[in-house]
PDB file of N, CA and C in Angstrom:
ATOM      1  N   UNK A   1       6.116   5.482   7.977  1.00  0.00           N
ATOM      2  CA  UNK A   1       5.192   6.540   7.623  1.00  0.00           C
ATOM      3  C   UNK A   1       3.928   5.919   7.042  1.00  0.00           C
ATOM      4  N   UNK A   2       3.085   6.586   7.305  1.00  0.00           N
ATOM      5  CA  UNK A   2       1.536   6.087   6.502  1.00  0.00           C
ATOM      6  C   UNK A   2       0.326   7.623   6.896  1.00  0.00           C
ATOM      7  N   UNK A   3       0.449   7.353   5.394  1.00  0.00           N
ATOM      8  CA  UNK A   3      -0.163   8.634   5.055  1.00  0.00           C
ATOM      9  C   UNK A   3      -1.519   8.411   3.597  1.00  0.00           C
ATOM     10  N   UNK A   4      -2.532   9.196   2.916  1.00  0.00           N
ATOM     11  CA  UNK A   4      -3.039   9.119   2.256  1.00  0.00           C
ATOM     12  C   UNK A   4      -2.758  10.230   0.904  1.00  0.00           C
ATOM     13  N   UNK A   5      -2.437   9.653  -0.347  1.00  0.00           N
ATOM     14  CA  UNK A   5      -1.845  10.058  -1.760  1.00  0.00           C
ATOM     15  C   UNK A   5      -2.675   9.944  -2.156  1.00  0.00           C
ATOM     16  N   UNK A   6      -2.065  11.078  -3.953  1.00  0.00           N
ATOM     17  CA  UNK A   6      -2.813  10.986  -5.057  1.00  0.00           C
ATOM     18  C   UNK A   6      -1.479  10.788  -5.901  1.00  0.00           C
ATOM     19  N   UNK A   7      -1.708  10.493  -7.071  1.00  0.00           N
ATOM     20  CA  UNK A   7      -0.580   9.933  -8.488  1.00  0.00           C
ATOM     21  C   UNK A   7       0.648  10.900  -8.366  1.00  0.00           C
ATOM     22  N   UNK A   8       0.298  12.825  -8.029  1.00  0.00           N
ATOM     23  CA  UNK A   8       1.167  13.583  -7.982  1.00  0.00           C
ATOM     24  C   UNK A   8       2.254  13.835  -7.212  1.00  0.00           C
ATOM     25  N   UNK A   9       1.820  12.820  -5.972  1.00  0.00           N
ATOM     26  CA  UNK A   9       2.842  12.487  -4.924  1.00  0.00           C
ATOM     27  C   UNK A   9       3.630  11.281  -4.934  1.00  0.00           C
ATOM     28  N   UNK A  10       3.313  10.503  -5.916  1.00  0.00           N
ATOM     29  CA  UNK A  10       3.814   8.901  -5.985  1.00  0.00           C
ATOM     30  C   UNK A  10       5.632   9.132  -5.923  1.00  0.00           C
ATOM     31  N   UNK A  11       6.141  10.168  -6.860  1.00  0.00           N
ATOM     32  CA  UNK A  11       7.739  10.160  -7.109  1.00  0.00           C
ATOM     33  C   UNK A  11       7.759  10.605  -5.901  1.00  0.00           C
ATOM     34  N   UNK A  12       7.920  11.673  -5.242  1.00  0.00           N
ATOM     35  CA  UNK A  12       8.411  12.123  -3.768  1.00  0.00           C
ATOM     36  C   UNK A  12       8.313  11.024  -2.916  1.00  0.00           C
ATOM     37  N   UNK A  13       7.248  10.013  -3.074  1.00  0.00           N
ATOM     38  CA  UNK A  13       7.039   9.118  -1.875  1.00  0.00           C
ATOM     39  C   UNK A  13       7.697   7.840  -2.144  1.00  0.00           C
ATOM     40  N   UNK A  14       8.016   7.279  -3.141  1.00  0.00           N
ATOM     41  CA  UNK A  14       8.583   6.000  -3.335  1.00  0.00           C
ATOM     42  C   UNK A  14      10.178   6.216  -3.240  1.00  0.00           C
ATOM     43  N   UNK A  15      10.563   5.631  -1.990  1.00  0.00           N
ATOM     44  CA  UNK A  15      11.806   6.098  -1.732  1.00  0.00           C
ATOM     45  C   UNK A  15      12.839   5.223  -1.748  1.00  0.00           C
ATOM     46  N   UNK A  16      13.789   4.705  -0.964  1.00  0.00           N
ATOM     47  CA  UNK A  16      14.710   3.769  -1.217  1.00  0.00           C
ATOM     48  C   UNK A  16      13.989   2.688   0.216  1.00  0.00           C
ATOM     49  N   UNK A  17      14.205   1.423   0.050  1.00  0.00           N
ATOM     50  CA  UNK A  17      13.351   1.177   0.935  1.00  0.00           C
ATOM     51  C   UNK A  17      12.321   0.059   0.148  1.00  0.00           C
ATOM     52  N   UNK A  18      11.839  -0.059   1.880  1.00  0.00           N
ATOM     53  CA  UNK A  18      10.294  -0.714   1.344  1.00  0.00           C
ATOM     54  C   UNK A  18       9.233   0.337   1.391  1.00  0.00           C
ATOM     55  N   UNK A  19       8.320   0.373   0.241  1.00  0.00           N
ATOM     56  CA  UNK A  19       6.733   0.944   0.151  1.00  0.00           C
ATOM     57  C   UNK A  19       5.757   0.208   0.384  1.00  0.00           C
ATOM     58  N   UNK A  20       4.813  -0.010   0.947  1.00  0.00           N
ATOM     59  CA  UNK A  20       3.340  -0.762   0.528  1.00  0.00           C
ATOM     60  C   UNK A  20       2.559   0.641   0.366  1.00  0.00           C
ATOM     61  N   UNK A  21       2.080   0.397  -1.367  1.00  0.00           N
ATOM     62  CA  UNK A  21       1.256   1.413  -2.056  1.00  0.00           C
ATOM     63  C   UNK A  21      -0.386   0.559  -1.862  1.00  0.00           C
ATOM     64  N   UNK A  22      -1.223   0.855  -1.201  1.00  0.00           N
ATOM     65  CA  UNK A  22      -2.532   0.438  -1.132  1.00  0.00           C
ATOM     66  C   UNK A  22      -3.707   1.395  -1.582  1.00  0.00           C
ATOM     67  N   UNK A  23      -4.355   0.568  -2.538  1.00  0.00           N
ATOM     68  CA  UNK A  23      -5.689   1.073  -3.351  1.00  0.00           C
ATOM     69  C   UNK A  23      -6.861   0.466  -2.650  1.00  0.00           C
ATOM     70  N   UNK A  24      -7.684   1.515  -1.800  1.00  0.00           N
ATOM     71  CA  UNK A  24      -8.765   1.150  -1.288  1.00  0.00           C
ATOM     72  C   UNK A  24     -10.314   2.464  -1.720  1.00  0.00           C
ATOM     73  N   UNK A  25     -11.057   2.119  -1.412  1.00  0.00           N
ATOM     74  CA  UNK A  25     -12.466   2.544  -1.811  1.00  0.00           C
ATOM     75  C   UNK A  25     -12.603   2.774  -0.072  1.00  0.00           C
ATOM     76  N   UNK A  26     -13.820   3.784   0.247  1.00  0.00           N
ATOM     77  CA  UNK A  26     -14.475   3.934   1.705  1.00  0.00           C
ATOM     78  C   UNK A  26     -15.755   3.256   1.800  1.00  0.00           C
ATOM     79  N   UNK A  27     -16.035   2.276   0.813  1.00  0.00           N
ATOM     80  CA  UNK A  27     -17.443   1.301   0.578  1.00  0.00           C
ATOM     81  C   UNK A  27     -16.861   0.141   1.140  1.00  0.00           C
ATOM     82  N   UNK A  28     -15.384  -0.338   0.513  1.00  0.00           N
ATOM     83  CA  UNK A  28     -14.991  -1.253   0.463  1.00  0.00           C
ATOM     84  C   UNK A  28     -14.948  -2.064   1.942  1.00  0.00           C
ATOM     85  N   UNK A  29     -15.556  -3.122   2.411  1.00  0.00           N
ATOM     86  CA  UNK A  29     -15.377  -3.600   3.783  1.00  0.00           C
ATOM     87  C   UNK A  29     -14.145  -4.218   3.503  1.00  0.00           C
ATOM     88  N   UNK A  30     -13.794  -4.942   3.011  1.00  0.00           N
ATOM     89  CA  UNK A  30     -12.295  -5.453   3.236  1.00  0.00           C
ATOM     90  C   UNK A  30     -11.228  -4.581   3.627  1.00  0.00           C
ATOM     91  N   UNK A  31     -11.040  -3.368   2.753  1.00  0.00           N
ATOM     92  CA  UNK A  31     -10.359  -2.061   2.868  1.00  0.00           C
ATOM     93  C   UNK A  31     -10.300  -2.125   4.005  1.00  0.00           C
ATOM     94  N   UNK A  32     -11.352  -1.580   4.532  1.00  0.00           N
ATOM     95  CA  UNK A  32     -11.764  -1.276   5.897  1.00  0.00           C
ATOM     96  C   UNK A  32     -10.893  -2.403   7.062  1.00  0.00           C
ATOM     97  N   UNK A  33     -10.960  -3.532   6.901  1.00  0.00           N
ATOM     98  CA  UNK A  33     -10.321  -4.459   7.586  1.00  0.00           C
ATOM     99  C   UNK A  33      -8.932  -4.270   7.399  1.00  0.00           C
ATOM    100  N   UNK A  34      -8.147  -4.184   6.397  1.00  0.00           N
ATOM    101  CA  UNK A  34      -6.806  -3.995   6.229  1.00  0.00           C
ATOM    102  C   UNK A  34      -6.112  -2.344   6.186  1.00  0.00           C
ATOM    103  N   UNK A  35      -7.054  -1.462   6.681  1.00  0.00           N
ATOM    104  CA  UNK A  35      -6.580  -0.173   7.396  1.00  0.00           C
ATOM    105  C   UNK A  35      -5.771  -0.401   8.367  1.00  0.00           C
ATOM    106  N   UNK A  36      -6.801  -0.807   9.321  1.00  0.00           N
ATOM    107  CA  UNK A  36      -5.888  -1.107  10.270  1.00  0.00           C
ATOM    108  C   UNK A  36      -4.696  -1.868  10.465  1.00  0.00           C
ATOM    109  N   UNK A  37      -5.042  -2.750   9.972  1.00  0.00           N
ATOM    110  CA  UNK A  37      -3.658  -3.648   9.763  1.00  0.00           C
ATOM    111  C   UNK A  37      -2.202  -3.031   9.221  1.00  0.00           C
ATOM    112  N   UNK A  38      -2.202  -2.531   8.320  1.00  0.00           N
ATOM    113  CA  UNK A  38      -1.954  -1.692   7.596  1.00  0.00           C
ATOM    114  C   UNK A  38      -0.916  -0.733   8.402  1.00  0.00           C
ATOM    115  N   UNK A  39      -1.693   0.122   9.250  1.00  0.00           N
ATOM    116  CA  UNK A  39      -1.442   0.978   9.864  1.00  0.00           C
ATOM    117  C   UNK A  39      -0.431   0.524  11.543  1.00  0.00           C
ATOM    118  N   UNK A  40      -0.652  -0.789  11.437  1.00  0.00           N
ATOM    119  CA  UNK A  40       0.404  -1.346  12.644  1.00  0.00           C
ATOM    120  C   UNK A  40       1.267  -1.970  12.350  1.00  0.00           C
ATOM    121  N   UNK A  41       1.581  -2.050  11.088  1.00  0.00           N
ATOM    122  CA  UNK A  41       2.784  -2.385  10.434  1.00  0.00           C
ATOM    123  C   UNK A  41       3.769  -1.610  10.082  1.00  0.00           C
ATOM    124  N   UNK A  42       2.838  -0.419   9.843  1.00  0.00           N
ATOM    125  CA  UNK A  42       3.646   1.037   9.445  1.00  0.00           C
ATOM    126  C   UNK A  42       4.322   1.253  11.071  1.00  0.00           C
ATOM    127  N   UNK A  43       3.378   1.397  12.128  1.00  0.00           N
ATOM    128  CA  UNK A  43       3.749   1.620  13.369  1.00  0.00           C
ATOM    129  C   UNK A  43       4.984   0.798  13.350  1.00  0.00           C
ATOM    130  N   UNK A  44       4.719  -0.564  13.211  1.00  0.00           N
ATOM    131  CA  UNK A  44       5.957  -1.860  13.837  1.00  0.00           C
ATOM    132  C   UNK A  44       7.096  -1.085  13.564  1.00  0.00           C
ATOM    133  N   UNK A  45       7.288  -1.205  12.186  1.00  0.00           N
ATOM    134  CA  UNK A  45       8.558  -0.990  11.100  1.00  0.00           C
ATOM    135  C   UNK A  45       8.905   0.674  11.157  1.00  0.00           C
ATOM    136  N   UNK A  46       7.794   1.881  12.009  1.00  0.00           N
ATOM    137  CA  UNK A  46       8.587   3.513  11.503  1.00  0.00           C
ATOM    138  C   UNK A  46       8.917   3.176  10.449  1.00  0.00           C
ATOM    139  N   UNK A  47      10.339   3.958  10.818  1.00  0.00           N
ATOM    140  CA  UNK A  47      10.812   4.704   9.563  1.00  0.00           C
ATOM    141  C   UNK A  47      11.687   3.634   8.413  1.00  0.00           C
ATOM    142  N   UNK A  48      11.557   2.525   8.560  1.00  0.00           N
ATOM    143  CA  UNK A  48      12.199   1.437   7.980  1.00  0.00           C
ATOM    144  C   UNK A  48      11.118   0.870   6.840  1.00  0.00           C
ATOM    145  N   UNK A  49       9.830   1.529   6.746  1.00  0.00           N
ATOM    146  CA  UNK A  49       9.012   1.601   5.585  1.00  0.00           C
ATOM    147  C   UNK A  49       8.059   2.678   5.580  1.00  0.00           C
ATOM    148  N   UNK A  50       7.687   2.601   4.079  1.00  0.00           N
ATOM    149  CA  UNK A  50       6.365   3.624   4.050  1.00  0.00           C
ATOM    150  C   UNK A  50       5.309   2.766   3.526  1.00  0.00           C
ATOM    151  N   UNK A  51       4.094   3.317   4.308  1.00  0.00           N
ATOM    152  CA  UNK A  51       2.835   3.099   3.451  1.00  0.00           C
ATOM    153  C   UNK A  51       1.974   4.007   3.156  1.00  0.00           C
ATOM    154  N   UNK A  52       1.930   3.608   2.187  1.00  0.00           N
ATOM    155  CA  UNK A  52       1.014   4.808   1.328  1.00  0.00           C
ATOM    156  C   UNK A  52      -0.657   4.371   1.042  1.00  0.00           C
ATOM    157  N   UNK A  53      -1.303   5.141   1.122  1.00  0.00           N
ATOM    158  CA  UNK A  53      -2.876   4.915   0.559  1.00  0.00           C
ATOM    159  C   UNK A  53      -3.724   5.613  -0.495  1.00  0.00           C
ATOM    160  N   UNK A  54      -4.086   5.250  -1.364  1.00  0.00           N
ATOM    161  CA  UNK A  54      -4.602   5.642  -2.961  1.00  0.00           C
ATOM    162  C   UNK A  54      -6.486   5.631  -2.645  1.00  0.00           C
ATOM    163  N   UNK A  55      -7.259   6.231  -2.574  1.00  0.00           N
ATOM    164  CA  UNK A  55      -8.091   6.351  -2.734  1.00  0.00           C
ATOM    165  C   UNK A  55      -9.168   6.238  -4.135  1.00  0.00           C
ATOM    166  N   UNK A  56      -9.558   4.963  -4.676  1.00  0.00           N
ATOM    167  CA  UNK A  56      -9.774   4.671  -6.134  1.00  0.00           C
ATOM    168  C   UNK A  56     -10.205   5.830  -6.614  1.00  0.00           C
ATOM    169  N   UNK A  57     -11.526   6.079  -5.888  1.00  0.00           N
ATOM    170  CA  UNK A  57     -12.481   6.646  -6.340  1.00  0.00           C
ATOM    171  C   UNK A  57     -12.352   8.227  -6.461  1.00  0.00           C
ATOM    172  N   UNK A  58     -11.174   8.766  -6.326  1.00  0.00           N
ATOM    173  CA  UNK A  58     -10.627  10.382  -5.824  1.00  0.00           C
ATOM    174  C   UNK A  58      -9.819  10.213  -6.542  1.00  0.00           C
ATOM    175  N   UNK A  59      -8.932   9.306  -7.045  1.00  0.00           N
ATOM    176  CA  UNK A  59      -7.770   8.941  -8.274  1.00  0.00           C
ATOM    177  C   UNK A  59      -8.190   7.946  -8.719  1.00  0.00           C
ATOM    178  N   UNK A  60      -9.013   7.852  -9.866  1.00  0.00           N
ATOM    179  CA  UNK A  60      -9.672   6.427 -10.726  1.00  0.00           C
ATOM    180  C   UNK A  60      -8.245   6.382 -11.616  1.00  0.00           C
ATOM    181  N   UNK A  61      -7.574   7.781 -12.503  1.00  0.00           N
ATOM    182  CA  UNK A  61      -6.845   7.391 -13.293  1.00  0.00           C
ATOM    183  C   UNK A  61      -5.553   6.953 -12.632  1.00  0.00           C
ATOM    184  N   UNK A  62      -4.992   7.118 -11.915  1.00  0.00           N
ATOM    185  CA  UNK A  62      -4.161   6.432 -11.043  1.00  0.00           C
ATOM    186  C   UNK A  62      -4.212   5.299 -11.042  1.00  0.00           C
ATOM    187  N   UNK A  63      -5.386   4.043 -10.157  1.00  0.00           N
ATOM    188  CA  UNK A  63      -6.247   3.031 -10.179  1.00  0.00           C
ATOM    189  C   UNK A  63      -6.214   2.442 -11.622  1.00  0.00           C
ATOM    190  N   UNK A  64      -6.446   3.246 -12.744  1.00  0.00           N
ATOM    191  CA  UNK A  64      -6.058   2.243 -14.250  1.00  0.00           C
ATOM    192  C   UNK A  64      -5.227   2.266 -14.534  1.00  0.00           C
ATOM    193  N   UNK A  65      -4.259   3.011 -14.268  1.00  0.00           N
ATOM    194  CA  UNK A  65      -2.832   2.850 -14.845  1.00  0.00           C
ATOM    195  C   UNK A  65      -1.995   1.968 -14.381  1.00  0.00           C
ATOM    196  N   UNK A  66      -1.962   1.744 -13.207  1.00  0.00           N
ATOM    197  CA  UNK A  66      -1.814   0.430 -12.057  1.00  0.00           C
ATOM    198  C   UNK A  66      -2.529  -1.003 -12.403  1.00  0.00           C
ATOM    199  N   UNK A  67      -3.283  -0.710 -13.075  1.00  0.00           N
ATOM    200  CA  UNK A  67      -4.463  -1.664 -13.567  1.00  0.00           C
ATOM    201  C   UNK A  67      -4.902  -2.254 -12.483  1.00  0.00           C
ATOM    202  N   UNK A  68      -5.275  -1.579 -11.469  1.00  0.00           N
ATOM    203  CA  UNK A  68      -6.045  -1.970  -9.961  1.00  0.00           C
ATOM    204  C   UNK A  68      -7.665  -2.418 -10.572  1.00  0.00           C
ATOM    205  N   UNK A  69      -7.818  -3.874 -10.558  1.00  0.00           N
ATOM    206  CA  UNK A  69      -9.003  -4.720 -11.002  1.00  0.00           C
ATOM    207  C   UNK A  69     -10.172  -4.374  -9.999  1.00  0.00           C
ATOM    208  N   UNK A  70      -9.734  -4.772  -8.652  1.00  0.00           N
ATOM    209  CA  UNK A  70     -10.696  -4.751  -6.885  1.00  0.00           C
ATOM    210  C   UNK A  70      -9.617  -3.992  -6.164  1.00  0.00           C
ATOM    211  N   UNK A  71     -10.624  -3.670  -5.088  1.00  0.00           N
ATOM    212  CA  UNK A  71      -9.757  -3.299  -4.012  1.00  0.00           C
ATOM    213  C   UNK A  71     -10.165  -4.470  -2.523  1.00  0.00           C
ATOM    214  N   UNK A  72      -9.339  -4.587  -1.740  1.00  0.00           N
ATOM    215  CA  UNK A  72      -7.975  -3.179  -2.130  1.00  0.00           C
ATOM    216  C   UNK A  72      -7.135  -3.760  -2.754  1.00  0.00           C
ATOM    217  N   UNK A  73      -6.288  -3.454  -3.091  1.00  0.00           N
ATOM    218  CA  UNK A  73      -5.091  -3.915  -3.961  1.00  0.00           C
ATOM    219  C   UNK A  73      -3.566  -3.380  -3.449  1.00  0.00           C
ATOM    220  N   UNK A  74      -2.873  -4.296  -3.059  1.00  0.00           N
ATOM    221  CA  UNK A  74      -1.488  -3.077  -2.610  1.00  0.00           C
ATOM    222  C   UNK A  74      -0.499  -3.768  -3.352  1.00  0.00           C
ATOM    223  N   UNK A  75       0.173  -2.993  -3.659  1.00  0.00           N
ATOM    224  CA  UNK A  75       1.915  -2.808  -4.668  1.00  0.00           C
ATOM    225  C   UNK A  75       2.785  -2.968  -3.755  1.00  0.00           C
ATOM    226  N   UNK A  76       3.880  -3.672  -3.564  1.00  0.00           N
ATOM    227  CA  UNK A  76       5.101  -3.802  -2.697  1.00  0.00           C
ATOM    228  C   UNK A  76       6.264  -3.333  -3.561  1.00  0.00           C
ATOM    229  N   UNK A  77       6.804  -1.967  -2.894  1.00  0.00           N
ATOM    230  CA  UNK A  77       8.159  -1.288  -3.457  1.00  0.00           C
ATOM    231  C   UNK A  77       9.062  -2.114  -2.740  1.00  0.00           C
ATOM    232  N   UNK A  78      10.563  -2.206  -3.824  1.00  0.00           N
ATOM    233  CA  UNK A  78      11.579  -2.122  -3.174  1.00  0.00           C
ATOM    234  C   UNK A  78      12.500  -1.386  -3.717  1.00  0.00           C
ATOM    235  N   UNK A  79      13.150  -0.651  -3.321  1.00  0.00           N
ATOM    236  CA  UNK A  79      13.673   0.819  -3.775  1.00  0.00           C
ATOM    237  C   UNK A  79      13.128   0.980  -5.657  1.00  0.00           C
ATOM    238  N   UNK A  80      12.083   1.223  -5.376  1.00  0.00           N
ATOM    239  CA  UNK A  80      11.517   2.683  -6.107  1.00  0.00           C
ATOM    240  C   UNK A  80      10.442   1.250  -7.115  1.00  0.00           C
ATOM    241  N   UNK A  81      11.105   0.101  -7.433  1.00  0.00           N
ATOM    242  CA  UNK A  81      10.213  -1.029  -8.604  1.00  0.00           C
ATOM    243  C   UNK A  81       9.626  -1.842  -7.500  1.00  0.00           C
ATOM    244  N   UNK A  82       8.362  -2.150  -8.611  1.00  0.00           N
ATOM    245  CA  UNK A  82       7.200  -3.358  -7.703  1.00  0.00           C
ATOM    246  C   UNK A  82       7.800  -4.500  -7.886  1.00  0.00           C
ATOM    247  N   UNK A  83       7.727  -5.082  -6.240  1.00  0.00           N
ATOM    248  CA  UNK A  83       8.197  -6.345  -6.240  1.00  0.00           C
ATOM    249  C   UNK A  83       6.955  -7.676  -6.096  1.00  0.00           C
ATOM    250  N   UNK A  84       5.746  -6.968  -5.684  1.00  0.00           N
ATOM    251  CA  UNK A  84       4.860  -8.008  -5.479  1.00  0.00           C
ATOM    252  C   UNK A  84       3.622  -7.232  -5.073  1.00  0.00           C
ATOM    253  N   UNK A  85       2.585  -8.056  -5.614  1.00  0.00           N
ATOM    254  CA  UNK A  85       1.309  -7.300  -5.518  1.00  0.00           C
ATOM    255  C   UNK A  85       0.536  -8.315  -4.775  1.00  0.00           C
ATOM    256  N   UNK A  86      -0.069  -7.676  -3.780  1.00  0.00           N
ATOM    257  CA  UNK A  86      -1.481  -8.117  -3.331  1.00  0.00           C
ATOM    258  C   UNK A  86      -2.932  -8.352  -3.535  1.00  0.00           C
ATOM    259  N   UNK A  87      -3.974  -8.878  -3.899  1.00  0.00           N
ATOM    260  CA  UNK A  87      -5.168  -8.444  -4.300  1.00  0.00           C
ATOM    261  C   UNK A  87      -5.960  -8.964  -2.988  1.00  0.00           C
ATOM    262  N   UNK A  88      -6.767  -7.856  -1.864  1.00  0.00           N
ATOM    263  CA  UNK A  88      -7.461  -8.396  -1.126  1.00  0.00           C
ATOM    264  C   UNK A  88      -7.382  -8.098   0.481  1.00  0.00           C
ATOM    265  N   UNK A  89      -7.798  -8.708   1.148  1.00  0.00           N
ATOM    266  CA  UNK A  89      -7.286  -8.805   2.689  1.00  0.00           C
ATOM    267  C   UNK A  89      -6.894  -9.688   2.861  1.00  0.00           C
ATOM    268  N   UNK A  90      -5.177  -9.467   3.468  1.00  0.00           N
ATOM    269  CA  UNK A  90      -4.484  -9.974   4.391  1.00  0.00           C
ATOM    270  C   UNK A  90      -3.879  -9.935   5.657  1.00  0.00           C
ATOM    271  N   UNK A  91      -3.773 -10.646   6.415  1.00  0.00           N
ATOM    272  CA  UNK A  91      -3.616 -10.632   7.747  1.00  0.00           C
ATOM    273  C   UNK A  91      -2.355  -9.934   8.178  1.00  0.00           C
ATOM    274  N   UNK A  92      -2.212  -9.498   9.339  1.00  0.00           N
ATOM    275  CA  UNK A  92      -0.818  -8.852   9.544  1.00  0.00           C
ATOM    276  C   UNK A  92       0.230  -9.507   9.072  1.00  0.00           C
ATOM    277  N   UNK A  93       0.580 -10.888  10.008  1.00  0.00           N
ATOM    278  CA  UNK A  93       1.468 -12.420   9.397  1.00  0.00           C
ATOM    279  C   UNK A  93       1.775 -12.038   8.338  1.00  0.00           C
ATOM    280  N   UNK A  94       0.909 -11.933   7.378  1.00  0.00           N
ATOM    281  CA  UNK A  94       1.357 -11.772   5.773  1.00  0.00           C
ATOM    282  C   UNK A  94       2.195 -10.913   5.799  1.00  0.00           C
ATOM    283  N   UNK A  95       1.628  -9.619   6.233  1.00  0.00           N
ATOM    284  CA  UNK A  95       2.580  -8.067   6.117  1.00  0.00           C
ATOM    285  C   UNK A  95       3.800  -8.128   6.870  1.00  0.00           C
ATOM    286  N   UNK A  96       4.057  -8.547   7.995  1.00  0.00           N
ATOM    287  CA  UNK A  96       5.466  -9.012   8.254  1.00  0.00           C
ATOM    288  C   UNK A  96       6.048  -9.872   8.018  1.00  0.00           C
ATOM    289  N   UNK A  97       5.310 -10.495   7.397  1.00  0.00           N
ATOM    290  CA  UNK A  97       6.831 -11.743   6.405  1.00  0.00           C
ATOM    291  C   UNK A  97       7.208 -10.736   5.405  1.00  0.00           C
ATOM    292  N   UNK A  98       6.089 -10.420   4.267  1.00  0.00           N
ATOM    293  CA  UNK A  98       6.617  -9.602   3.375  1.00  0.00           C
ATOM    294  C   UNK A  98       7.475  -8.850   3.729  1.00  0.00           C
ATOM    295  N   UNK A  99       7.088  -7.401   4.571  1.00  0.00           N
ATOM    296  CA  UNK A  99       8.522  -6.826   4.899  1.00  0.00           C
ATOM    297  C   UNK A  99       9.712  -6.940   5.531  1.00  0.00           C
ATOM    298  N   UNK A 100       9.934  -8.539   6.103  1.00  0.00           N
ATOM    299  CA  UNK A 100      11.132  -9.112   6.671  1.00  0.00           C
ATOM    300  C   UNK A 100      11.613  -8.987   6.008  1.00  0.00           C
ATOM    301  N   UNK A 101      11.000 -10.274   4.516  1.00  0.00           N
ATOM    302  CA  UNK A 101      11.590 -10.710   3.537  1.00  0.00           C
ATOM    303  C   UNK A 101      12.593  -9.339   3.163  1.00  0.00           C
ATOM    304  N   UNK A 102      12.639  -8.167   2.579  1.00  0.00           N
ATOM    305  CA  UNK A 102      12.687  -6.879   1.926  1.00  0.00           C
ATOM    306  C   UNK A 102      13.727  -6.013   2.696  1.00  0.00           C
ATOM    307  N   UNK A 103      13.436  -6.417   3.978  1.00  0.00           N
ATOM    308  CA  UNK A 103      14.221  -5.072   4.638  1.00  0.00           C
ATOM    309  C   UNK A 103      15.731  -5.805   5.018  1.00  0.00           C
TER     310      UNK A 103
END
């Protein structure tokens, strides 16, 4: 699944499983580069993960409570606690090792 959240949806969505929770801006060019990416990982994996997307600037308090510094920034769930955080753009490679590793 990959879809776009705010803080009020975070419990319904963090499920058993892997999550990638991603904090991006619509300024942000990197963001922009790891949408997509992003989004063919969700494809690869269906229903064997979710990704989620946080919009800083539409949820700032979300974004501090996370203590999201830059974007983008993504959180790696594994059933329901962060197992590893990202700061930046990374390449797909990255995103399927990570969720090998997990699933």
């Amino acid at each position: 699944m990959h879809k776009e959240i705010v803080k009020s949806d975070i419990k319904n969505e963090l499920k058993e499983g892997v999550t990638l929770l991603n904090f991006h801006a619509t300024w942000c060019g990197p963001c922009k580069m790891l949408m997509p990416v992003l989004k063919g990982v969700a494809g690869e994996y269906g229903d064997k993960i979710n990704v989620l997307h946080v919009d800083v600037d539409k949820d700032r308090e979300f974004a501090r409570e996370m203590e999201v510094q830059g974007t983008p920034t993504t959180f790696i769930y594994k059933d329901g606690e962060v197992v590893k955080k990202v700061v930046g753009y990374t390449g797909k490679e990255t995103w399927t090792n990570i969720v090998d590793q997990l699933i």
